[in-house]
N, C-alpha and C. Protein backbone atom coordinates (compact mmCIF):
# COMPACT_ATOMS: atom_id res chain seq x y z
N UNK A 1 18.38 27.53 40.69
CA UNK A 1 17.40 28.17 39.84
C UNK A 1 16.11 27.37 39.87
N UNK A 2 14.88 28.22 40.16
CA UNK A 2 13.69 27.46 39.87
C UNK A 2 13.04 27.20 38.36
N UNK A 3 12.26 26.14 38.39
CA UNK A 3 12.06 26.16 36.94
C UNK A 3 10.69 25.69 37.05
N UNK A 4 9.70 25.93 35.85
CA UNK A 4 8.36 25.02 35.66
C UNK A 4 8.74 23.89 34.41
N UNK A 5 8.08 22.86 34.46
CA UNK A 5 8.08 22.06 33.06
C UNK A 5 6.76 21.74 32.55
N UNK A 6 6.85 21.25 31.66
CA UNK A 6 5.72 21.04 30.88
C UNK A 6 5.64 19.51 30.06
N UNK A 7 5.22 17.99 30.33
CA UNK A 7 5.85 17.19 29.52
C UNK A 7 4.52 16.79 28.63
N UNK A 8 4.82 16.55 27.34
CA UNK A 8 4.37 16.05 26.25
C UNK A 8 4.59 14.48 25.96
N UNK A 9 3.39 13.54 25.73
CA UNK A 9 3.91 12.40 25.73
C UNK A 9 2.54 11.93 24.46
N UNK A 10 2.71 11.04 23.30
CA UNK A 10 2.63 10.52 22.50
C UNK A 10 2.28 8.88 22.27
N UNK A 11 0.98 8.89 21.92
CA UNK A 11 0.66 7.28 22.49
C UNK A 11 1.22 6.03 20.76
N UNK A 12 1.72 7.58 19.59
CA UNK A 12 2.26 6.98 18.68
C UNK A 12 3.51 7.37 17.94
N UNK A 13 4.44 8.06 18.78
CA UNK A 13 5.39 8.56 18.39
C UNK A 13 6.53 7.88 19.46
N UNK A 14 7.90 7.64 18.64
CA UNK A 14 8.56 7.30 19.83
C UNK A 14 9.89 8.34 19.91
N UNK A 15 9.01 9.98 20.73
CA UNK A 15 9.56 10.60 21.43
C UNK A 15 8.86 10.73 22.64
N UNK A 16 9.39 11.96 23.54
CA UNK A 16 8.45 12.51 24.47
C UNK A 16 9.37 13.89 24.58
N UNK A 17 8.35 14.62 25.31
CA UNK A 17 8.95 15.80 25.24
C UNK A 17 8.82 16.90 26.53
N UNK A 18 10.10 17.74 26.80
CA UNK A 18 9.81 18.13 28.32
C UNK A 18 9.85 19.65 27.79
N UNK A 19 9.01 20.73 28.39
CA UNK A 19 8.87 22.04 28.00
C UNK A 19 9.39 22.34 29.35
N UNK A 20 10.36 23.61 29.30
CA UNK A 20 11.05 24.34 30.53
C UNK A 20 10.86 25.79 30.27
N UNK A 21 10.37 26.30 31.44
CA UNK A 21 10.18 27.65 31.73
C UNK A 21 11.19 28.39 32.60
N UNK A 22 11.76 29.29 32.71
CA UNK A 22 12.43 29.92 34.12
C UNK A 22 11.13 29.92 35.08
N UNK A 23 11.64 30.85 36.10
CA UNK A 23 11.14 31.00 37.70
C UNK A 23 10.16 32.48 37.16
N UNK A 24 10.03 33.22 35.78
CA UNK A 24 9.29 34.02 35.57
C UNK A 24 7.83 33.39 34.89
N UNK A 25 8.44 32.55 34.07
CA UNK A 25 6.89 31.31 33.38
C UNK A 25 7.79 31.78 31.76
N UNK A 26 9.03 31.81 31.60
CA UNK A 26 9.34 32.81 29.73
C UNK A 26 9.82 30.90 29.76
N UNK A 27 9.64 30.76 28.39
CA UNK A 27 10.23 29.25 27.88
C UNK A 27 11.76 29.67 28.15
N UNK A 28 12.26 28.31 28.03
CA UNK A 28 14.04 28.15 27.85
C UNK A 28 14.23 27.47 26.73
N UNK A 29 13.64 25.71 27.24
CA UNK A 29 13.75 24.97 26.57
C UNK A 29 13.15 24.02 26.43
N UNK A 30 13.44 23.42 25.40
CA UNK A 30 12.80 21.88 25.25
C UNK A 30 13.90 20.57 24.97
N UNK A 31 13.01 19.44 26.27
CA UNK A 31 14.20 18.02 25.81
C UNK A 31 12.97 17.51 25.14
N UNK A 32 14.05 16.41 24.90
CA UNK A 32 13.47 15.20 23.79
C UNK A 32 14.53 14.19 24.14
N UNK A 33 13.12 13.23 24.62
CA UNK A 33 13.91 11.69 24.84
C UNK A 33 13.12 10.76 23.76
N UNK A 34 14.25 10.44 23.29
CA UNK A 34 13.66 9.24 22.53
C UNK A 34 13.19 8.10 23.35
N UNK A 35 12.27 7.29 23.03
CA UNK A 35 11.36 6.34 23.69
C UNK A 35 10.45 5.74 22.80
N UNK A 36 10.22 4.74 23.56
CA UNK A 36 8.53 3.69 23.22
C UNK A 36 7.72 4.53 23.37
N UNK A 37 6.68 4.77 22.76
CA UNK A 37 5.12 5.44 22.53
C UNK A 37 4.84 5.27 23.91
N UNK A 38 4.33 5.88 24.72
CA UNK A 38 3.72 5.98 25.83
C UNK A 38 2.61 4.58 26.55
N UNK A 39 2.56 3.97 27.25
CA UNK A 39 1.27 3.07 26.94
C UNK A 39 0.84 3.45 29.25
N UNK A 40 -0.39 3.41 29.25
CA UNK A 40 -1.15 3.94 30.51
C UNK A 40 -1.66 2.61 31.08
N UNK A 41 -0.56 2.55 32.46
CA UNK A 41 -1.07 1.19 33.16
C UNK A 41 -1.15 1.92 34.57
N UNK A 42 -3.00 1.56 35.33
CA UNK A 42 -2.92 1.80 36.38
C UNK A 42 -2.83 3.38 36.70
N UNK A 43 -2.88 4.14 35.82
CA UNK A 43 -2.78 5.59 36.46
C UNK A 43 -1.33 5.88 36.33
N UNK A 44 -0.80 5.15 35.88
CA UNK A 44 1.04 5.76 35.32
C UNK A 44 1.23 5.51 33.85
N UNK A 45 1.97 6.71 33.78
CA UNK A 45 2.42 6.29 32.06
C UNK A 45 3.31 5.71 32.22
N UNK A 46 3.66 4.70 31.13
CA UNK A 46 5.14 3.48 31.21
C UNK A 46 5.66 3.89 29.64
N UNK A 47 6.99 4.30 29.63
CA UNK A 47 7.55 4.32 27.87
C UNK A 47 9.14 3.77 28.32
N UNK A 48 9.76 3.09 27.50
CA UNK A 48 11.06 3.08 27.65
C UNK A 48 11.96 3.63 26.90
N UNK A 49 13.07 4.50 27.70
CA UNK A 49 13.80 5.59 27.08
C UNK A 49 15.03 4.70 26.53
N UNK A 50 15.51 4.80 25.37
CA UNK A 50 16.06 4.71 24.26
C UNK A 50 17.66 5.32 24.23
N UNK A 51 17.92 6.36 25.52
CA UNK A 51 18.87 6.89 25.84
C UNK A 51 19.42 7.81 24.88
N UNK A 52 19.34 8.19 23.67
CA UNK A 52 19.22 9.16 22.93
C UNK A 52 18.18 10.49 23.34
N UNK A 53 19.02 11.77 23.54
CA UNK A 53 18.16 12.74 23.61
C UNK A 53 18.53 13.70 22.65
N UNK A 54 17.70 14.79 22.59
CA UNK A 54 17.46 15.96 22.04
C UNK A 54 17.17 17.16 22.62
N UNK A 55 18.21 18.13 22.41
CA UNK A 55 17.95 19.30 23.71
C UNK A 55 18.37 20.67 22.80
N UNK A 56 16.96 21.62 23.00
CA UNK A 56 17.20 23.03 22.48
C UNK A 56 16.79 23.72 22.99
N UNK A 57 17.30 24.68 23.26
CA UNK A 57 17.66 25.93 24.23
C UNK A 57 16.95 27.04 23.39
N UNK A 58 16.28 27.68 24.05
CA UNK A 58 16.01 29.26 22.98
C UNK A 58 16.80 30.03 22.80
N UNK A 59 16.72 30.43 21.16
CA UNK A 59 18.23 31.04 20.87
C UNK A 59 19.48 30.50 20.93
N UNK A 60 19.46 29.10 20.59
CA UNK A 60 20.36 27.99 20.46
C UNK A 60 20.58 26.97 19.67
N UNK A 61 21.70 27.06 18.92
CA UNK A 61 21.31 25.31 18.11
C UNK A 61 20.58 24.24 18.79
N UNK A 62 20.37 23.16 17.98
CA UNK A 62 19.74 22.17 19.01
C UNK A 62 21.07 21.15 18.69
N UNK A 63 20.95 20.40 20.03
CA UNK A 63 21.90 19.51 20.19
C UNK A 63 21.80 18.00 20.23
N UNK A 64 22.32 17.18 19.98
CA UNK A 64 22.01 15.61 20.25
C UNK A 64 22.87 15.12 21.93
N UNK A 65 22.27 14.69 22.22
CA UNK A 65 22.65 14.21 23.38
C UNK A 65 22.71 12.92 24.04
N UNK A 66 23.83 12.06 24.51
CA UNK A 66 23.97 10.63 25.01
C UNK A 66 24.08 9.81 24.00
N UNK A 67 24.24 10.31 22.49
CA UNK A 67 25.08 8.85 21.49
C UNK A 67 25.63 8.16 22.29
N UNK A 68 26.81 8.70 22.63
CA UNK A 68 27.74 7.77 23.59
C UNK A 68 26.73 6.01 24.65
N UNK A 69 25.82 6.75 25.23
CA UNK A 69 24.94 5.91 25.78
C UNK A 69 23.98 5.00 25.15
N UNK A 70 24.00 5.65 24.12
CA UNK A 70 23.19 4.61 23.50
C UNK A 70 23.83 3.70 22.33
N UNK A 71 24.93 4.40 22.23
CA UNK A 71 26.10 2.95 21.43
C UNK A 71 26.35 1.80 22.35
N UNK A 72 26.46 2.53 23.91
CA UNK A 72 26.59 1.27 24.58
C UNK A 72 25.80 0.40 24.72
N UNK A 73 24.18 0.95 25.11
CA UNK A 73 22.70 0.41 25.14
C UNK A 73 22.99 -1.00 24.45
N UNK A 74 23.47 -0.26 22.69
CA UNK A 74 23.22 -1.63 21.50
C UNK A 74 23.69 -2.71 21.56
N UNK A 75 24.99 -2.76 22.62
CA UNK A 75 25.58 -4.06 22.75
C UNK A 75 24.91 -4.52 24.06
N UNK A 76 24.89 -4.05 25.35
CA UNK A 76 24.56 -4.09 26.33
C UNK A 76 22.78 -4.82 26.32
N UNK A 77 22.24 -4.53 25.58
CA UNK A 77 20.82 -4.79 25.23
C UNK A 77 20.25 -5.56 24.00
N UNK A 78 21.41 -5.60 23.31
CA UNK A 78 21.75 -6.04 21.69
C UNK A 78 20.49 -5.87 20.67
N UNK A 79 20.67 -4.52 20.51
CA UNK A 79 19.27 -3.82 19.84
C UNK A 79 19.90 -5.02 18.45
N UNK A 80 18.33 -4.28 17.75
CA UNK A 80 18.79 -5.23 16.42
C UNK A 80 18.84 -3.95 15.63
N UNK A 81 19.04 -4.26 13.96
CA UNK A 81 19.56 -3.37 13.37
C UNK A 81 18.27 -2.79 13.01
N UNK A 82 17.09 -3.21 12.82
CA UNK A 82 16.18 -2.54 12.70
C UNK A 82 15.78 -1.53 13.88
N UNK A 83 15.73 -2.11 15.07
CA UNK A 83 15.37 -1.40 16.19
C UNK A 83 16.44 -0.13 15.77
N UNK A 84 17.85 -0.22 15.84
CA UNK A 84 18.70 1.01 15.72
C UNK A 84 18.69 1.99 14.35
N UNK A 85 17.88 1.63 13.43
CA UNK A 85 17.15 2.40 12.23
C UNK A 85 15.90 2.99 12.71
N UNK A 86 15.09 2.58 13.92
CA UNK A 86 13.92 3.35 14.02
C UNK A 86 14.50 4.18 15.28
N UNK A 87 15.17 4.03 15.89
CA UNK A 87 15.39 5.10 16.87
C UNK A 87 16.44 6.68 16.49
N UNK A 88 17.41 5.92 15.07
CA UNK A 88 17.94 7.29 14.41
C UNK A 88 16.66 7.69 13.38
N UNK A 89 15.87 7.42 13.12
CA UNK A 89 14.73 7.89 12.27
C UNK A 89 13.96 8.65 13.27
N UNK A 90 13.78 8.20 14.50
CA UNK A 90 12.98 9.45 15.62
C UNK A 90 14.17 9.97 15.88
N UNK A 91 15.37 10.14 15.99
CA UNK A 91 16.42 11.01 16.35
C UNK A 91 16.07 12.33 15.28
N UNK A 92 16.05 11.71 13.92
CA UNK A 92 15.98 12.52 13.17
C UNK A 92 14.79 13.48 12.74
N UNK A 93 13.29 12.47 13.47
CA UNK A 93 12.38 13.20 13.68
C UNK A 93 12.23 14.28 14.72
N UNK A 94 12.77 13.88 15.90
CA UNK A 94 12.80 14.76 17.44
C UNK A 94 13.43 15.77 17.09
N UNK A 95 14.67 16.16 15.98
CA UNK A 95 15.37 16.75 15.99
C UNK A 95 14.25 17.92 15.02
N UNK A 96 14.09 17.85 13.96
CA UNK A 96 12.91 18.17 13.18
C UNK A 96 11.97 18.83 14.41
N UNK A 97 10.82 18.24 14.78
CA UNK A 97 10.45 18.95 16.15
C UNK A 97 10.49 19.87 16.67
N UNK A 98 12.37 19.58 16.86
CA UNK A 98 12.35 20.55 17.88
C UNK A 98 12.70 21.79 17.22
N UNK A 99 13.52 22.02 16.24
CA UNK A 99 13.62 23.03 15.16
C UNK A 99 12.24 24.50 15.03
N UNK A 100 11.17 23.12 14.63
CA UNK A 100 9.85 23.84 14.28
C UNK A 100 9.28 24.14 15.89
N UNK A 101 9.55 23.65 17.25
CA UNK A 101 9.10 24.23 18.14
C UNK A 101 8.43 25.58 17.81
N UNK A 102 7.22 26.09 18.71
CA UNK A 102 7.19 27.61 18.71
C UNK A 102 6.87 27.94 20.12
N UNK A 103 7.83 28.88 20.59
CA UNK A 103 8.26 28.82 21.87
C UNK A 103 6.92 29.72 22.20
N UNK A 104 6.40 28.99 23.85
CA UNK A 104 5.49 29.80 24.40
C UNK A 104 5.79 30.50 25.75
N UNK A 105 5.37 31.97 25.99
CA UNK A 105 6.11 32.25 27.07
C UNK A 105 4.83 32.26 27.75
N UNK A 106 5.55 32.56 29.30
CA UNK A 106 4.43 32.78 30.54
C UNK A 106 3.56 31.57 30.53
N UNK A 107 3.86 30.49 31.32
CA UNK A 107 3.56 29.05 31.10
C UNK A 107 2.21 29.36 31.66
N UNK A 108 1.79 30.02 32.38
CA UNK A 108 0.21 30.14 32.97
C UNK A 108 0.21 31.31 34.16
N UNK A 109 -0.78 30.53 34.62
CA UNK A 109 -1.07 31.14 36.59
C UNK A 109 0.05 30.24 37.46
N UNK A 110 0.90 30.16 37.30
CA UNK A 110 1.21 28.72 38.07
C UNK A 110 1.63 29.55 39.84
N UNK A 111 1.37 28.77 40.57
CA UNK A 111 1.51 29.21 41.90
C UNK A 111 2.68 28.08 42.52
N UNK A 112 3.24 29.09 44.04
CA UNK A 112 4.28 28.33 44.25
C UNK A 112 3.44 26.74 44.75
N UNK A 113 4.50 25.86 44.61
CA UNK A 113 3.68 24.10 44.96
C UNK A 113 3.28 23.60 43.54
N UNK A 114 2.55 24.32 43.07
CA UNK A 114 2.16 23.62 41.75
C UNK A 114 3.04 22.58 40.92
């Protein structure tokens, strides 16, 4: 299946966000990775993902995605307990988000290559 995306990124929020279209331009969905605020080095954005996501489908609950991965992260990386209070506080924000999404269809002109 072809798809378009759309990503959203935040120089003070620590989500980011990916908009998905089908192969017609109608929305599907939206992820949400939790992450570091965005910061622009050199012509690339740099954020580090947090391994917690957030994924809703149109016409779908929204779902949490990769706890599992990111319980491991905490030992593996040995978040501290604060760090693991601000990343379920954007869990709980991303999730919020994505709720209030308002889905846009027909992503543009987009041509094939684009």
């Amino acid at each position: 299946m072809k798809f378009n995306s759309r990503a959203f990124y935040w120089a003070n929020c620590n989500f980011n966000l990916i908009e998905i279209y089908d192969d017609r331009g109608d929305a599907m969905q939206v992820y949400i990775n939790i992450a570091s605020p965005f910061q622009l080095e050199t012509m690339k954005l740099r954020y580090f993902d947090y391994e917690l996501d957030v994924n809703k489908r149109k016409g779908h609950p929204t779902e949490i995605l990769d706890e599992e991965e990111f319980i491991q992260a905490i030992d593996k990386y040995k978040y501290s307990d604060t760090f693991i209070r601000q990343c379920r506080e954007a869990l709980t924000s991303a999730i919020e988000f994505a709720e209030r999404w308002e889905w846009r269809n027909h992503f543009g002109d987009l041509k094939e290559g684009i």
